[in-house]
Protein backbone atom coordinates (compact mmCIF):
# COMPACT_ATOMS: atom_id res chain seq x y z
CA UNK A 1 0.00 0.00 0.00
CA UNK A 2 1.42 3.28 -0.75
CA UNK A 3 1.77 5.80 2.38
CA UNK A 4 0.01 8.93 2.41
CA UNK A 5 0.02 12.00 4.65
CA UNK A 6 -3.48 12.48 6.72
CA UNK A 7 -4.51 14.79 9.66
CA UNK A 8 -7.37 15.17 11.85
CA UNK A 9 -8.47 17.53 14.68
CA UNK A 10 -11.53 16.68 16.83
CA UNK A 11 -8.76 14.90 18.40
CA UNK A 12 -6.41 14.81 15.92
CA UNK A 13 -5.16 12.98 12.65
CA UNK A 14 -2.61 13.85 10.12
CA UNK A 15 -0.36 11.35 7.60
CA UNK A 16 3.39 11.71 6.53
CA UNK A 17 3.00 10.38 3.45
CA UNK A 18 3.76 10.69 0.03
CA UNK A 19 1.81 11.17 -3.12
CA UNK A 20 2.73 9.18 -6.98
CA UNK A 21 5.37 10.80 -9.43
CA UNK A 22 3.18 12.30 -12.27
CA UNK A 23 5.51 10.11 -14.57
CA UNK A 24 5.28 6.08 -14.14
CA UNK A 25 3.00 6.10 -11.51
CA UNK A 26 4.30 3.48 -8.97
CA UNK A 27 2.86 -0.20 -8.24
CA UNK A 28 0.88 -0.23 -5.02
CA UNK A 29 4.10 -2.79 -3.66
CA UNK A 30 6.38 -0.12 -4.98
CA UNK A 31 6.32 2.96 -3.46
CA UNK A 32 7.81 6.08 -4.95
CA UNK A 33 9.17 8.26 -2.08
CA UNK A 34 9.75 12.10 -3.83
CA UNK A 35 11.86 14.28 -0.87
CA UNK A 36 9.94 17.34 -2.32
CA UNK A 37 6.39 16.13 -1.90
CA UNK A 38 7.09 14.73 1.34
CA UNK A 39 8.55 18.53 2.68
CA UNK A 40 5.05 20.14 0.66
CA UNK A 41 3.14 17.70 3.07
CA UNK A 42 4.63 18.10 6.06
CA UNK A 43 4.44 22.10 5.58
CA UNK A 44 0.94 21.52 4.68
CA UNK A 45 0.09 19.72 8.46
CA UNK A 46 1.75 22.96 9.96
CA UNK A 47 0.23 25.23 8.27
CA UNK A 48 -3.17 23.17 9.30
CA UNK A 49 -1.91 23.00 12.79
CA UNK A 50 -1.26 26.43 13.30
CA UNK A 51 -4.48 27.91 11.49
CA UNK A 52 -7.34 27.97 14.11
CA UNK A 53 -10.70 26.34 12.83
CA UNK A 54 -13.15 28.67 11.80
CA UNK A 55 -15.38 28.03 14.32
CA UNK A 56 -17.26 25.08 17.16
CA UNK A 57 -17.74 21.98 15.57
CA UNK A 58 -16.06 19.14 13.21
CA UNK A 59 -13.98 20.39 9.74
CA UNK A 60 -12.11 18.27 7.37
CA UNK A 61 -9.69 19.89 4.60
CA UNK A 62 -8.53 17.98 1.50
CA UNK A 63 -4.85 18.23 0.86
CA UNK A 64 -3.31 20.65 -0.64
CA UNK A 65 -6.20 22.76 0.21
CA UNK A 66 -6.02 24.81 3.28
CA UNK A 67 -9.44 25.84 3.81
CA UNK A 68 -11.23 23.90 6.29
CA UNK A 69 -14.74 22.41 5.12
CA UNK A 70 -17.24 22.10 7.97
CA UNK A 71 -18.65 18.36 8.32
CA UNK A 72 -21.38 17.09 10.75
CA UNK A 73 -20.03 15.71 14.18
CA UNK A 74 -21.44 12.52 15.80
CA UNK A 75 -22.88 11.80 18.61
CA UNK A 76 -20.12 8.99 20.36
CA UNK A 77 -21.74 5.44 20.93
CA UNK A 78 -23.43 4.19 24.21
CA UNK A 79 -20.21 2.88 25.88
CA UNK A 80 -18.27 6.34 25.16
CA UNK A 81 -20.74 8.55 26.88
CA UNK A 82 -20.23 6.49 30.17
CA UNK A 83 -17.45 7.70 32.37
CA UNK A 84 -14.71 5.41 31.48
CA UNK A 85 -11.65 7.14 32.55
CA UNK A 86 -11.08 7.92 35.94
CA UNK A 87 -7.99 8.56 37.94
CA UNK A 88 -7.42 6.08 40.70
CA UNK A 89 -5.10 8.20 42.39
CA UNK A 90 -6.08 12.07 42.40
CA UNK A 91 -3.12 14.50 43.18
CA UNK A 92 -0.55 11.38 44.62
CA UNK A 93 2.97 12.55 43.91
CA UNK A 94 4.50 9.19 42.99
CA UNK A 95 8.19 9.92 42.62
CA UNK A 96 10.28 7.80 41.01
CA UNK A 97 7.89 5.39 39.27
CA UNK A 98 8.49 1.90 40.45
CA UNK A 99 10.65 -0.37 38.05
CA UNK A 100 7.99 -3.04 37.28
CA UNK A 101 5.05 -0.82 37.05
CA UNK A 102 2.36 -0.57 34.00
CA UNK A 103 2.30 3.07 32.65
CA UNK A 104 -0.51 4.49 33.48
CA UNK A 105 -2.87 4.54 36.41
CA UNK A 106 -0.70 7.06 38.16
CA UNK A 107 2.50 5.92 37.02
CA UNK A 108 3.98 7.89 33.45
CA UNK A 109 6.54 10.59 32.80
CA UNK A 110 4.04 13.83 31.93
CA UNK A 111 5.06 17.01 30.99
CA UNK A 112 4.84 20.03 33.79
CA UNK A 113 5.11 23.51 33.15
CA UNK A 114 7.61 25.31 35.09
CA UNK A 115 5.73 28.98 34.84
CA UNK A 116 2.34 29.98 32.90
CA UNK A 117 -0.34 27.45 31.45
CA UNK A 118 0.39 24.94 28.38
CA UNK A 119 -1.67 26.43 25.36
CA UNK A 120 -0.59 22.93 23.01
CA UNK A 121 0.30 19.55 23.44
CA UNK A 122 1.41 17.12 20.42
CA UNK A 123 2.44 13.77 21.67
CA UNK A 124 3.63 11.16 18.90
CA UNK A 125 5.53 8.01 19.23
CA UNK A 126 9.17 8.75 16.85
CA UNK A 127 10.00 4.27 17.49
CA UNK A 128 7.84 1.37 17.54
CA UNK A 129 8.83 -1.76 17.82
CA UNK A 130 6.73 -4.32 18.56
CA UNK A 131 4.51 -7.39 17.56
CA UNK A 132 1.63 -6.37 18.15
CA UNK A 133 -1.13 -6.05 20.83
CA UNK A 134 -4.59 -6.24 22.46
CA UNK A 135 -6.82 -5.11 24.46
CA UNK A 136 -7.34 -6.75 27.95
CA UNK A 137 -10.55 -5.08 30.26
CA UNK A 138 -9.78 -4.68 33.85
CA UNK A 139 -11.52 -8.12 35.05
CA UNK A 140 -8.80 -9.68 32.70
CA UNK A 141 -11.24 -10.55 30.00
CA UNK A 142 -9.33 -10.11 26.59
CA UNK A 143 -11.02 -8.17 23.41
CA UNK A 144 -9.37 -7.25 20.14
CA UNK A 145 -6.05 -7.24 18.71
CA UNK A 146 -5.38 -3.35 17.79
CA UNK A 147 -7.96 -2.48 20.05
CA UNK A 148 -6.01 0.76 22.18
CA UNK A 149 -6.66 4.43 23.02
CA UNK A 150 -4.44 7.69 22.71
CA UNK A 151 -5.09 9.87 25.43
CA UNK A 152 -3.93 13.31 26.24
CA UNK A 153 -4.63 13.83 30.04
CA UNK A 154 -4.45 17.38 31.78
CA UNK A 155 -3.95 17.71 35.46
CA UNK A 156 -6.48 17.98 37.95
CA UNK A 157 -7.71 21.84 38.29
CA UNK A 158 -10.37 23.81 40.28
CA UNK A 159 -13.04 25.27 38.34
CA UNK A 160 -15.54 27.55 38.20
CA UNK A 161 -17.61 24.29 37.07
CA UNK A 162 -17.59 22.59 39.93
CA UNK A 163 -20.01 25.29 41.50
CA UNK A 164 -23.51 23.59 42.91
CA UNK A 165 -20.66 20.51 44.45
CA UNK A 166 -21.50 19.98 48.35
CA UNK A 167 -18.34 17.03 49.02
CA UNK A 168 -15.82 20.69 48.50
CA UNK A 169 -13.32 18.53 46.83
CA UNK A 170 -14.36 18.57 43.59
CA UNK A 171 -11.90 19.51 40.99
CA UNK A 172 -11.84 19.48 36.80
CA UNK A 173 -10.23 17.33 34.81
CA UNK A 174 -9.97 17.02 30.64
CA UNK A 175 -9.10 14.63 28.36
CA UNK A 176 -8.46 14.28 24.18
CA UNK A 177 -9.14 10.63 23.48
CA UNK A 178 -8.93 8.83 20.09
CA UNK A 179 -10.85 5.02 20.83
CA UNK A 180 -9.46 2.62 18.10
CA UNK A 181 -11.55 -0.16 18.24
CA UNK A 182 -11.06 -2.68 14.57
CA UNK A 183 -13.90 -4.68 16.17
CA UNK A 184 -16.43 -1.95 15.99
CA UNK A 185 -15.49 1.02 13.41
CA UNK A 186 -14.99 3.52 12.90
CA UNK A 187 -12.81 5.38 15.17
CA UNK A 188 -13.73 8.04 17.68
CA UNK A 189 -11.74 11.38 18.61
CA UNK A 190 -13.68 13.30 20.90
CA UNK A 191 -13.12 15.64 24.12
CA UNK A 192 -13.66 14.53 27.52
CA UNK A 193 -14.75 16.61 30.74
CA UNK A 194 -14.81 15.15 33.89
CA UNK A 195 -15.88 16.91 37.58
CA UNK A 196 -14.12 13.97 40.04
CA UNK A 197 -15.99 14.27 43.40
CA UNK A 198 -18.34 16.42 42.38
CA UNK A 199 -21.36 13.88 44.14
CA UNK A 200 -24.53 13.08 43.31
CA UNK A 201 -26.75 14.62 41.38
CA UNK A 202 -24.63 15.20 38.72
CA UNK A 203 -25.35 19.19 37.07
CA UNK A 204 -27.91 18.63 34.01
CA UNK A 205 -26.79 16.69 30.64
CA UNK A 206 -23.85 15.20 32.60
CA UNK A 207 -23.42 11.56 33.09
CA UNK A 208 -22.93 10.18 36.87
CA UNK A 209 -20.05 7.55 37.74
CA UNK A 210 -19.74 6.97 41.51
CA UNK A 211 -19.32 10.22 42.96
CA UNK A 212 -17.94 12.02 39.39
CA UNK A 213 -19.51 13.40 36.31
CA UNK A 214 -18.99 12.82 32.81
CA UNK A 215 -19.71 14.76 29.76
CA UNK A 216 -18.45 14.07 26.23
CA UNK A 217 -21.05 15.52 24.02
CA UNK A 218 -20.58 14.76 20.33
CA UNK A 219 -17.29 13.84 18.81
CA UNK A 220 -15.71 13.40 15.29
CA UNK A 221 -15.38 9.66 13.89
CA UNK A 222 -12.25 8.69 11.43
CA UNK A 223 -10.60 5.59 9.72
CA UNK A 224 -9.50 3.00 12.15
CA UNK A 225 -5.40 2.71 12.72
CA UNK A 226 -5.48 -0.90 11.31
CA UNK A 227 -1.93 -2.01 13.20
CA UNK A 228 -0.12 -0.48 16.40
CA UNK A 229 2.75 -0.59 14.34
CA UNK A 230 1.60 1.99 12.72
CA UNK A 231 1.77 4.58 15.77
CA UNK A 232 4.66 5.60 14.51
CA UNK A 233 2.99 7.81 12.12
CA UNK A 234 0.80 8.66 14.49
CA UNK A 235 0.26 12.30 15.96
CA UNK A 236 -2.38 13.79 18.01
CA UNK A 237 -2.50 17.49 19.30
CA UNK A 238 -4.58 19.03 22.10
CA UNK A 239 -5.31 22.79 21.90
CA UNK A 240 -6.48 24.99 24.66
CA UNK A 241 -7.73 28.71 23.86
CA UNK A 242 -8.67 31.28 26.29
CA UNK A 243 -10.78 32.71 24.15
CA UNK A 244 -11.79 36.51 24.77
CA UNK A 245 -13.30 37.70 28.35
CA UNK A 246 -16.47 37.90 27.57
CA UNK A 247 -18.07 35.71 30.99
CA UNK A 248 -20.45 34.73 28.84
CA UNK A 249 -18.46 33.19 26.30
CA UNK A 250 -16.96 29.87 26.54
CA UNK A 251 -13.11 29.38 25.75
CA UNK A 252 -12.75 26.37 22.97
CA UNK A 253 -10.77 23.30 22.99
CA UNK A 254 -9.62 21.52 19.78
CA UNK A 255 -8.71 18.20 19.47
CA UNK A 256 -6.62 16.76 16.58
CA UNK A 257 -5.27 13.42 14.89
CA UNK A 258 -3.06 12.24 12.39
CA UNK A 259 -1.29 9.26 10.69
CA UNK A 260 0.19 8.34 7.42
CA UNK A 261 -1.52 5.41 5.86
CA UNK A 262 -4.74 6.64 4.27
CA UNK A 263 -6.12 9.43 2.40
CA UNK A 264 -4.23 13.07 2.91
CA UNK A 265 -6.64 14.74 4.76
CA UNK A 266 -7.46 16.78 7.98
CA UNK A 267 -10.49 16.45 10.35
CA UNK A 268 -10.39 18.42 13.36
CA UNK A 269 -13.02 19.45 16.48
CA UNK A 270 -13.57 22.11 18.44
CA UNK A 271 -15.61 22.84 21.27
CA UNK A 272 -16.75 24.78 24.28
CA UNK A 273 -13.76 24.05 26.88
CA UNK A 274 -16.85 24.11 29.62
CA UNK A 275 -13.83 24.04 32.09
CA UNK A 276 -12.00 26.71 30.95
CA UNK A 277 -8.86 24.21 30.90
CA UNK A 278 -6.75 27.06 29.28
CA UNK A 279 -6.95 28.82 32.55
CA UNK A 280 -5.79 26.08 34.57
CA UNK A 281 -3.60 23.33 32.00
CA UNK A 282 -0.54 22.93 33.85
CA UNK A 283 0.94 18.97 33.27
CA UNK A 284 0.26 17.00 30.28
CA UNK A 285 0.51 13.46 29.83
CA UNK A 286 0.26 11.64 27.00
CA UNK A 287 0.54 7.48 25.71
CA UNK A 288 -1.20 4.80 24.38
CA UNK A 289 -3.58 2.90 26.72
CA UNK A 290 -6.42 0.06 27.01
CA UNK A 291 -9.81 1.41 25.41
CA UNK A 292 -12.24 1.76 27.75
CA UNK A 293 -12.86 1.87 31.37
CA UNK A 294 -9.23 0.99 33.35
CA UNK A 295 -8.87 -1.50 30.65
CA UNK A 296 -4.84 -2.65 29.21
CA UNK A 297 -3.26 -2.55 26.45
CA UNK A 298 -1.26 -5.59 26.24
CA UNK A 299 1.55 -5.56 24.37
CA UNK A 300 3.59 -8.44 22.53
CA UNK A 301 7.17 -9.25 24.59
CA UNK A 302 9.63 -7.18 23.56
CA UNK A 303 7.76 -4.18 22.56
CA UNK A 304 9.85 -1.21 22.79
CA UNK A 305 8.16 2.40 22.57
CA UNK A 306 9.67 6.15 22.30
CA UNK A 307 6.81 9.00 23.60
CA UNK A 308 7.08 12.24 22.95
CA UNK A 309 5.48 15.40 23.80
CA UNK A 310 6.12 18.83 22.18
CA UNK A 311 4.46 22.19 24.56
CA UNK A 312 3.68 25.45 23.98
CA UNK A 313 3.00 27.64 26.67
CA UNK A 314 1.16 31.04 27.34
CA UNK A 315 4.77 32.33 28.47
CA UNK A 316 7.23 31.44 26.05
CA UNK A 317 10.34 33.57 27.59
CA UNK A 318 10.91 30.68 30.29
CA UNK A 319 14.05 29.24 28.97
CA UNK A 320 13.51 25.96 30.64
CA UNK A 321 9.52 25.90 30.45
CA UNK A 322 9.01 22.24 31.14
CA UNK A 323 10.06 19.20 33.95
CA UNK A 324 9.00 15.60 34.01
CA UNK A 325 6.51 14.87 36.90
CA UNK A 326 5.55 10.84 37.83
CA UNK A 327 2.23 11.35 38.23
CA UNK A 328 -0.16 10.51 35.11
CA UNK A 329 -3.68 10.88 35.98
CA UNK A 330 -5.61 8.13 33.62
CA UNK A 331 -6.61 5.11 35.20
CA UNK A 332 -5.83 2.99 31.87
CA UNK A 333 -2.71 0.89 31.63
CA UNK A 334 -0.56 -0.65 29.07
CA UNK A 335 2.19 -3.43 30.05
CA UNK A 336 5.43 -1.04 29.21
CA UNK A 337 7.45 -0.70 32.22
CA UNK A 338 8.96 3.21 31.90
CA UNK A 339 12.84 3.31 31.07
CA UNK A 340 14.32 5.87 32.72
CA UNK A 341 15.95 8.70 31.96
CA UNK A 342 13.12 10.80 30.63
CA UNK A 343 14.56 13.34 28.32
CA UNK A 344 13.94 17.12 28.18
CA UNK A 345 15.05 19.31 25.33
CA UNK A 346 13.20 22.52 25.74
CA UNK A 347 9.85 22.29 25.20
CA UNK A 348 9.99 18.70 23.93
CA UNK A 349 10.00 15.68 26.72
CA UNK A 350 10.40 12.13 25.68
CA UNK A 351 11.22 8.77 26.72
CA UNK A 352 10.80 5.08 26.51
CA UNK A 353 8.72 2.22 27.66
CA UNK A 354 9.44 -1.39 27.28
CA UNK A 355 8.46 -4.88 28.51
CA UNK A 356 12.37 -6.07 27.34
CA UNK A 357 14.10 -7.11 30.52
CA UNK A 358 16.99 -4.92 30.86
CA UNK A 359 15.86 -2.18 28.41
CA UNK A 360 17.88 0.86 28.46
CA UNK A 361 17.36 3.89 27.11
CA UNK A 362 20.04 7.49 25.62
CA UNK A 363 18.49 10.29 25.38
CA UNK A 364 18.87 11.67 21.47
CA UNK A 365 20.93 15.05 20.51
CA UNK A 366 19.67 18.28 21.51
CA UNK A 367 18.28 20.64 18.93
CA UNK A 368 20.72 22.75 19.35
CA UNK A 369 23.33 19.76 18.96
CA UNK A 370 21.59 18.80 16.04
CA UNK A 371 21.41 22.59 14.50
CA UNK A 372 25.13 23.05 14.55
CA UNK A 373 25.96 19.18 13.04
CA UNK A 374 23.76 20.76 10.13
CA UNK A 375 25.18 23.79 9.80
CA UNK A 376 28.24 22.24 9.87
CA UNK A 377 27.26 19.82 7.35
CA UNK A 378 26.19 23.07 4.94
CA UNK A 379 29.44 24.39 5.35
CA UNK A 380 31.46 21.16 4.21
CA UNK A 381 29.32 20.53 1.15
CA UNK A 382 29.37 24.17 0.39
CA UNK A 383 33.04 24.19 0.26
CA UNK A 384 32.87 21.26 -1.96
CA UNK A 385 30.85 22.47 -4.43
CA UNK A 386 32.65 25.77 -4.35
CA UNK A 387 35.82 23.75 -5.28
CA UNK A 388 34.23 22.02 -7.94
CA UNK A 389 32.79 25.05 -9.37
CA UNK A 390 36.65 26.53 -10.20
CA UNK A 391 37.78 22.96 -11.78
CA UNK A 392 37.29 21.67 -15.05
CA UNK A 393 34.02 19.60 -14.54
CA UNK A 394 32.14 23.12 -14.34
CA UNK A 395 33.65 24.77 -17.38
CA UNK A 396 31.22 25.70 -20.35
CA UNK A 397 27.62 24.55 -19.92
CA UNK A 398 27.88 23.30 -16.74
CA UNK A 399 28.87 26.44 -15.48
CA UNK A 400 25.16 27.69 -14.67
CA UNK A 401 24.26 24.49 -13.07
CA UNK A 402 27.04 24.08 -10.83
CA UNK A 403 26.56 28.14 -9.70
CA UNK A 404 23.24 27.51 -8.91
CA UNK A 405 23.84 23.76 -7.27
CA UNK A 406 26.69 26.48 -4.96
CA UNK A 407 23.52 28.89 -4.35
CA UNK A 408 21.37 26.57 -3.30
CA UNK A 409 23.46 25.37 -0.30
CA UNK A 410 24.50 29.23 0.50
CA UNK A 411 20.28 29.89 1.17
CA UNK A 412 20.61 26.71 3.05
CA UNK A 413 22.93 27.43 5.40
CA UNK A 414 22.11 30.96 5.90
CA UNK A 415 18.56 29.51 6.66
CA UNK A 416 20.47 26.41 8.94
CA UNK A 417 22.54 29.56 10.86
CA UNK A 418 19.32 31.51 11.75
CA UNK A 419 17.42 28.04 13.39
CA UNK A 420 20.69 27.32 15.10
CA UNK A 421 21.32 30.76 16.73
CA UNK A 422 17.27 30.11 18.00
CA UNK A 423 18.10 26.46 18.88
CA UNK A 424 21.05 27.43 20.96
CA UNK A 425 20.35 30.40 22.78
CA UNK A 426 21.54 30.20 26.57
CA UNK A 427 19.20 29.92 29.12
């Protein structure tokens, strides 16, 4: 099959991919892979990324088109709108998370701001190597292979929400979920608001679990990730906006997806925050857990997983704005034990979790690191071609094309100077 790019927002959904040459199209078992398209697309998902939907509801946008297309959202099937995510362990610092524990359920590296509020969080998985998996529910009972969820979790918050609570612990919480079940397509990416110990009755159109409230409202559905190997082309965003400060207007949250094996497109959501998370979003955590309530995603021994997070913030002069916390708040789990260290580069964490025995883990080159080796890499090939350019083989006809081959790499590293001088600024 040939890989495409795709992205989606009502949680989130976007391909690296590639489209045909226009000349001798390629077999479907014989890819074509063109550098140039692949750049075009991957500008493209940014350019989607950064442009705010129009307004509430579900888009989708056609690549190369940037425009988004309003669509009809869905409402989520019977056993989404019942509270199935709840944190077992509500504001436990856990420390260093034990060797031999699950992720999840209170034990993860998340991402915690170290001034302001997070305003965006991408989480994507850049290695996956496993077998495969499936989903296991929490009385052990085993479902379908590829079943999973991705989940980006916020911390626990007080709101303005929780207003009409009589226990006076109740406190917000807000998740972007994408449920990937093959056994029952399509997919789901939706936003979830919870009020944990609010009591009972729950406030009106919200649904009741123990002595918490639900509400998920309508969602977005999408094409079903057919393997877990393919989470490595796998993104999903969460966006938070403030909004303006009008009381009577809501802030919106957006929600959006992405892979690279069907159709280049974007969906994305966008709805009434109803907690006003961009006010309060503090710690971020994001993997890939069992679908559905406290249920496991079981992967095949020796799976081997790299997460990563990217954040923006509200204040982006902090020159270290994030730290790793051990203190997820889902109560799913997956069987990768965390492999420390967890690695922070700015506002990027990431780190790996594996059910290898002995896994270990380096954390990969800084930006800046990796701006300079580029530059530096400009520089030597620039010098080459310069050299070339005064011998023989450029003489006559050639002339133009090596002068403009020597051009080429001068933008370059100009271009590879100015991202490095930003990379490498001192805190």
């Amino acid at each position: 099959m040939r890989t495409v790019l795709s992205i989606g927002i009502c949680g989130l959904t976007f391909m690296s991919g590639l489209v045909q040459a226009q000349q001798q199209p390629p077999t479907p078992d014989k890819p074509i892979i063109q550098d140039q398209t692949f750049e075009a697309q991957l500008e493209w998902r940014k350019a989607l990324v950064e442009k705010p939907v129009p307004a509430k509801g579900c888009f989708k946008v056609e690549y190369p088109s940037q425009e988004w297309v309003s669509t009809p959202c869905v409402p989520l099937p019977a056993n989404l709108l019942r509270p199935s995510i709840v944190p077992r362990l509500r504001g436990v610092k856990r420390g260093t998370p034990e060797p031999h524990a699950d992720a999840g359920n209170g034990v993860d590296y998340v991402a915690q701001a170290t001034s302001g509020t997070i305003v965006t969080a991408t989480g994507s998985f850049p290695s996956v190597k496993t077998t495969g998996e499936i989903n296991v529910s929490a009385n052990g009972i085993t479902s379908r292979k590829n079943q999973f969820s991705l989940q980006l979790n916020s911390n626990l918050f007080n709101t303005r929400a929780c207003i009409g609570s009589m226990t006076g612990q109740c406190q917000g919480w807000e998740q972007f979920v994408l449920s990937n079940d093959p056994g029952s397509p399509p997919g789901y990416l939706w936003i979830q608001f919870w009020l944990l110990d609010y009591g009972t009755p729950c406030p009106q159109g919200w649904g009741a679990s123990g002595s918490d409230c639900s509400y998920n409202g309508k969602g977005t559905d999408l094409q079903i990730i057919g393997s877990v190997q393919s989470l490595k082309s796998v993104w999903m965003k969460g966006i938070a906006s403030a909004g303006n400060k009008d009381p009577l207007v809501f802030p919106t949250d957006t929600v959006l997806i992405g892979w690279t094996d069907v159709v280049p497109e974007a969906r994305a959501f966008s709805a009434d925050s109803v907690l006003d998370l961009a006010s309060h979003w503090t710690q971020s955590e994001f993997n890939v857990f069992g679908d559905l309530t406290f249920h496991l995603a079981r992967f095949n021994r020796g799976t081997a997983i790299e997460v990563e997070q990217k954040l923006t913030f509200a204040n982006d002069l902090v020159p270290k704005p994030l730290m790793v916390n051990t203190d997820g708040t889902t109560g799913e789990t997956n069987n990768l034990n965390l492999v420390p260290p967890p690695c922070v580069d700015g506002p990027v964490l990431r780190f790996m979790e594996s059910n290898t025995p002995n896994a270990v883990f380096t954390c990969p080159k800084s930006s800046c690191t990796e701006a300079k080796e580029r530059v530096a890499q400009d520089q030597e090939q620039l010098a080459k071609l310069q050299k070339e350019r005064n011998g023989p083989t450029c003489k006559g006809l050639a002339e133009y094309e090596c002068s403009k081959a020597v051009s080429a790499v001068e933008t370059k590293l100009a271009n590879d100077i100015a991202f490095s001088l930003k990379e490498c600024v001192a805190p």
